[in-house]
Protein backbone atom coordinates (compact mmCIF):
# COMPACT_ATOMS: atom_id res chain seq x y z
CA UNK A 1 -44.01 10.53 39.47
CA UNK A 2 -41.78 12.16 36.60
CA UNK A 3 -39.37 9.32 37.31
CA UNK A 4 -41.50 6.10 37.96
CA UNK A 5 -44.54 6.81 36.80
CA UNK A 6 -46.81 6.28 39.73
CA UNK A 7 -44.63 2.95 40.99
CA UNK A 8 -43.66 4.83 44.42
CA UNK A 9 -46.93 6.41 45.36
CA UNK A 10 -48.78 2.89 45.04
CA UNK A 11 -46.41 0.94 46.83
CA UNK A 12 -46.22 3.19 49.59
CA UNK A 13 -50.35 3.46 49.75
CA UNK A 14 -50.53 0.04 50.27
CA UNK A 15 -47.97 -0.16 52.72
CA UNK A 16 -49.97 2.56 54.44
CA UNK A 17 -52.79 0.22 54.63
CA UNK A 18 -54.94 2.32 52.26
CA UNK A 19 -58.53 0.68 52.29
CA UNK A 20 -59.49 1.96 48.46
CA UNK A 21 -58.62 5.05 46.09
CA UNK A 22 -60.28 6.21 43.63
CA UNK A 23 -59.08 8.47 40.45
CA UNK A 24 -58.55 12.10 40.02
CA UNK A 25 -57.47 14.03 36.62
CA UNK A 26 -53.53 13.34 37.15
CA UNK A 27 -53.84 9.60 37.30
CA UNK A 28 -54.06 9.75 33.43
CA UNK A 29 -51.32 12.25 32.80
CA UNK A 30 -49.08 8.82 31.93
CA UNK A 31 -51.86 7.84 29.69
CA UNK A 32 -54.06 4.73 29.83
CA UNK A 33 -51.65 2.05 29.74
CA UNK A 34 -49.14 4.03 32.01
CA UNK A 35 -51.87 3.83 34.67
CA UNK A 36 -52.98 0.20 33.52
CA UNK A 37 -49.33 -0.54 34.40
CA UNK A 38 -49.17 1.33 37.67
CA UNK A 39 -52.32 -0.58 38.96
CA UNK A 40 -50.48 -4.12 39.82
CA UNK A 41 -48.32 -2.53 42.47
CA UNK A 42 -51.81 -1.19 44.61
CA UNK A 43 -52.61 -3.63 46.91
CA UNK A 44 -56.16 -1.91 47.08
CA UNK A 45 -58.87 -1.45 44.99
CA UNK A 46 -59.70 1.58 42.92
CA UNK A 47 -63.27 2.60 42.92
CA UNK A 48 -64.59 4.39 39.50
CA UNK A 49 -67.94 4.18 39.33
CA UNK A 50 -68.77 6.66 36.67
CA UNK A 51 -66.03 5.83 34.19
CA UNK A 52 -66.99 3.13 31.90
CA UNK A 53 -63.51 1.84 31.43
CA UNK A 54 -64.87 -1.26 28.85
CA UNK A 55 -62.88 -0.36 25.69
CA UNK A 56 -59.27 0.60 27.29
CA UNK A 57 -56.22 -0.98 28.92
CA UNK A 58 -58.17 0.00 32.22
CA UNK A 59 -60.51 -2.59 31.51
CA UNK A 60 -61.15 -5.18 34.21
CA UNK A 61 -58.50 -3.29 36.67
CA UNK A 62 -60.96 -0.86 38.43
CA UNK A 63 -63.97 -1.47 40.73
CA UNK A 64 -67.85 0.30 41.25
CA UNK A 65 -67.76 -0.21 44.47
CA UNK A 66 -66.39 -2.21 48.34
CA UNK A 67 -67.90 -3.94 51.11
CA UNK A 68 -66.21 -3.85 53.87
CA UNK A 69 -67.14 -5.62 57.48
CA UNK A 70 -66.00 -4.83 60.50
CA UNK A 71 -67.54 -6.88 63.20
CA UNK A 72 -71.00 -6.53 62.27
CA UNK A 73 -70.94 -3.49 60.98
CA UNK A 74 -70.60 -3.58 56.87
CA UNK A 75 -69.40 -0.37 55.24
CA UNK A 76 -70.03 0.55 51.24
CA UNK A 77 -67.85 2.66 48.83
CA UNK A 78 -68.26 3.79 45.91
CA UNK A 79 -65.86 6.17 43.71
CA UNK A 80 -66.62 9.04 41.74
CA UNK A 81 -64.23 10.75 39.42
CA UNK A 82 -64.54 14.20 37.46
CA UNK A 83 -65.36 15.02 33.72
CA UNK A 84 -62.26 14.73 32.32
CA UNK A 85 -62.89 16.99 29.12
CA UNK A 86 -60.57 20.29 29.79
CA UNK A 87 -58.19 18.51 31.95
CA UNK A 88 -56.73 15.45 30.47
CA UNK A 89 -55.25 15.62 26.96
CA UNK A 90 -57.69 13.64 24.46
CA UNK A 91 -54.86 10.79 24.00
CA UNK A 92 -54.31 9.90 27.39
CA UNK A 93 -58.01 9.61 28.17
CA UNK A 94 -59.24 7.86 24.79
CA UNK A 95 -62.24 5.87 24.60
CA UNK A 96 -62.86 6.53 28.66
CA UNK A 97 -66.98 6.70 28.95
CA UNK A 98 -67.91 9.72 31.38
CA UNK A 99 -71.38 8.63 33.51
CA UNK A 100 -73.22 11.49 35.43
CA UNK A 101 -72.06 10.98 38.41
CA UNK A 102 -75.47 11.89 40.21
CA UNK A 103 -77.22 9.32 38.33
CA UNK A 104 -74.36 6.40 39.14
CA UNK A 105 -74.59 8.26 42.37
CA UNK A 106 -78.10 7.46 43.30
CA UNK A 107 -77.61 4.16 41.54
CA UNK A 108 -74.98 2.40 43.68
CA UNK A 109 -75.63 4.39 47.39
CA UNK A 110 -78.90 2.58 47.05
CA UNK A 111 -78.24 -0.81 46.15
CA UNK A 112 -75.22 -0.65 49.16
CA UNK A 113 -77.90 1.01 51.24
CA UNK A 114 -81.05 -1.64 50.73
CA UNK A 115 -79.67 -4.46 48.29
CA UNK A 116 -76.29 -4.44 50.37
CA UNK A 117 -77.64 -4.01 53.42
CA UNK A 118 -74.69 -1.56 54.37
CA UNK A 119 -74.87 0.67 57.57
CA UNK A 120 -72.74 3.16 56.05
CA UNK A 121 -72.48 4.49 52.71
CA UNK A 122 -69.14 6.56 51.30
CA UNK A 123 -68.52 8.10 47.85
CA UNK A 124 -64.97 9.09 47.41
CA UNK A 125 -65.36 11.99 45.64
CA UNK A 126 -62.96 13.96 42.99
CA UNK A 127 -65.61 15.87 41.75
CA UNK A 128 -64.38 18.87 44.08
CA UNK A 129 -65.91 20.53 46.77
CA UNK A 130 -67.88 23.53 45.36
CA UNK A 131 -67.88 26.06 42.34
CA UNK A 132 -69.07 29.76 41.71
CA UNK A 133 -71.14 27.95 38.88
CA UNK A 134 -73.28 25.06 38.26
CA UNK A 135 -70.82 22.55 37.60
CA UNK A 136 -71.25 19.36 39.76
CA UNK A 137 -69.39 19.05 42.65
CA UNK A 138 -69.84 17.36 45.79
CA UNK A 139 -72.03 19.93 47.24
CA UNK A 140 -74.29 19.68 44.28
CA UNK A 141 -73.75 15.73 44.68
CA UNK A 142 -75.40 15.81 48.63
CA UNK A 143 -78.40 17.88 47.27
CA UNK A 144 -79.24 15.90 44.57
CA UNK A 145 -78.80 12.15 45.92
CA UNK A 146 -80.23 9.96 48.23
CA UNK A 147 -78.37 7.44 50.89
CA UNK A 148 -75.28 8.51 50.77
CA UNK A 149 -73.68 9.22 54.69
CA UNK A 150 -70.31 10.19 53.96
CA UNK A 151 -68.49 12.30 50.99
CA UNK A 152 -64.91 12.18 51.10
CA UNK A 153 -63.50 14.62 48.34
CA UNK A 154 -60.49 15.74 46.93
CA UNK A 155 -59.81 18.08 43.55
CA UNK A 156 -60.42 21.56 44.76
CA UNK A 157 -57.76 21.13 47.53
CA UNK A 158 -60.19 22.60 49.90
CA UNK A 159 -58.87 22.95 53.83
CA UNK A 160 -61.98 22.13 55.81
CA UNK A 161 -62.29 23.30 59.16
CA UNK A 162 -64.65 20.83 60.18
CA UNK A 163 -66.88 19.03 57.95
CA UNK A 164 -70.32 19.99 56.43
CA UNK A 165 -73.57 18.63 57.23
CA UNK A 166 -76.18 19.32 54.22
CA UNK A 167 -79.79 17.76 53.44
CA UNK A 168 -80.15 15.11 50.81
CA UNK A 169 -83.02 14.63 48.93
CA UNK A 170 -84.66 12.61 51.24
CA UNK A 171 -83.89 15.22 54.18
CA UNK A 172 -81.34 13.28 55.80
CA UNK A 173 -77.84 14.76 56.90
CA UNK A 174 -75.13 13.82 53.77
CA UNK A 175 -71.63 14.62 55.40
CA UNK A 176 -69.03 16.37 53.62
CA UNK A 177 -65.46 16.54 54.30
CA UNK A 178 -62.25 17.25 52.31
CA UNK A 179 -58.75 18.31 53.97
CA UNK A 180 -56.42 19.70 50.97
CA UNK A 181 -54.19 18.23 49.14
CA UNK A 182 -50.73 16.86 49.71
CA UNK A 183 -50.41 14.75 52.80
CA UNK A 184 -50.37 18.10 54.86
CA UNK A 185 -53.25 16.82 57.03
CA UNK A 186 -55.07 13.14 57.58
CA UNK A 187 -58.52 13.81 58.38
CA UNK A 188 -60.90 11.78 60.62
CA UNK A 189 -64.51 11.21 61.26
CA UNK A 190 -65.58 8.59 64.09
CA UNK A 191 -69.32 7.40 63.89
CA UNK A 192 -70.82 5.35 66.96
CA UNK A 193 -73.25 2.98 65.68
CA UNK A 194 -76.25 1.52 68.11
CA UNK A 195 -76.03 -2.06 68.07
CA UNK A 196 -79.85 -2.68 68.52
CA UNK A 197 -81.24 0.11 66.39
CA UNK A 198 -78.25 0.69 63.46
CA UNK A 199 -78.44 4.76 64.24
CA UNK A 200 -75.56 6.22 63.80
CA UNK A 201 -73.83 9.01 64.82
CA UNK A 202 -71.20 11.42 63.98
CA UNK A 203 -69.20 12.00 67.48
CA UNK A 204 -65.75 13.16 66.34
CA UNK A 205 -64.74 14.82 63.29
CA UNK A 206 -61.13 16.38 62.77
CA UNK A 207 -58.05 16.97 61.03
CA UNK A 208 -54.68 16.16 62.22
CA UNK A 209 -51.41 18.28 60.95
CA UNK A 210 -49.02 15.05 59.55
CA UNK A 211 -45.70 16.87 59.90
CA UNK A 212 -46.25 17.97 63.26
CA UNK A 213 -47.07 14.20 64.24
CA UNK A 214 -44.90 11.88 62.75
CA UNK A 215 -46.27 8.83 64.72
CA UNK A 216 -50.11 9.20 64.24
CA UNK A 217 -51.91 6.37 63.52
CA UNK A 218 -54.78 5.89 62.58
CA UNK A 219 -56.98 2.68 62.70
C-alpha cells in the first residue's frame, strides 16, 4: 500500500472474483482523492451506506447497496462503515457525512427485504464485532435492527470459532460472523433455501486456514 497506494490490493480483489467491499478506517489513510483514484481499478462495487459521500472526490464512486440473483434466488447487500472521528486524520476524511448506521441499517435491510423482494439480506459490517462499552458494533447492530440475515464484519479482527446467532428486534435469528484480519482464514456460511416456501436455513458455517490450502476455492 506504502508503494501504490491501494493499486495492488484492488486489482487482485477483482481478479479474486470479489462480489462487493465495503470501507474500513485505512481506506482513507491516502486521503479522499487517493481512494477516489484507487476505485477505477475494482472491478466491484463498494457498498457505504452510512457515509454520505455528496461533497467529496468519492462522490458518485460508491454504492448503498447490491442485488444479486442467482437462479431464483436474489441476494441484498448493504455496507456499513465505522465513525471515523478518532481514527482518520480530519484532512483525509473532510466533508465525509457519518449516518447512524442503525437507522440506515433498518432503512435499507427493509426495502431489500419487502420493496426488493430479496431472500437474503447481508450488511458488510466494519463497525467491529463487540466492545466493553456502548459503542455500536455489530452486536449492538443485530439487537437493534430488523431483517437483516447475515452480518459479515471486519475491524476488531475478531477470530470466530463459529458464528453467532442473536435475536433481532423482531425475534428472528440475525447471524454474525467475522474471521480476523489478514487473509489468514476465508470464512464460509452455506444456507439451503426451500424452493416452495423461501425458508432458509443455515446448514454449514466454517472457516478455512488459507495458507494451509493453497487451492481452495470457493464458489
Amino acid at each position: 500500500f506504502n508503494l501504490f497506494g491501494g493499486k495492488v490490493e484492488m486489482e487482485l480483489m477483482s481478479k479474486m472474483g470479489y462480489m462487493a467491499s465495503t470501507f474500513g478506517n485505512h481506506e482513507f489513510d491516502n486521503g479522499l482523492e487517493g481512494l477516489a483514484r484507487m476505485t477505477r481499478y475494482a472491478h466491484f462495487p463498494f457498498l457505504t451506506a452510512n457515509y454520505d459521500f455528496s461533497n467529496t472526490p468519492l462522490k458518485g464512486k460508491t454504492r448503498d447497496y447490491l442485488i444479486v440473483k442467482r437462479q431464483t434466488l436474489r441476494i441484498g447487500l448493504f455496507g456499513l462503515g465505522i465513525e471515523l472521528d478518532g481514527l482518520v486524520d480530519p484532512t483525509n476524511a473532510k466533508d465525509v457525512r457519518y449516518l447512524d448506521p442503525i437507522e440506515v441499517a433498518n432503512t435499507w435491510a427493509a426495502r431489500l427485504k419487502h420493496d426488493y423482494k430479496c431472500n437474503l439480506v447481508i450488511c458488510l459490517s466494519h463497525l467491529g464485532y463487540r466492545y466493553s462499552d456502548d459503542k455500536i458494533s455489530d452486536r449492538i447492530l443485530a439487537t437493534r435492527t430488523r431483517n437483516i440475515d447475515l452480518i459479515i464484519g471486519g475491524h476488531t479482527h475478531t477470530f470466530m470459532p463459529e458464528p453467532e446467532q442473536i435475536r433481532n428486534l423482531d425475534g428472528q435469528i440475525t447471524t454474525i460472523n467475522q474471521v480476523g484480519f489478514a487473509g489468514i482464514y476465508l470464512g464460509r456460511l452455506d444456507y439451503l433455501f426451500d424452493r416452495h416456501t423461501g425458508k432458509k436455513t443455515l446448514v454449514t458455517a466454517g472457516r478455512y486456514e488459507v495458507r494451509s490450502q493453497p487451492n481452495f476455492l470457493a464458489v
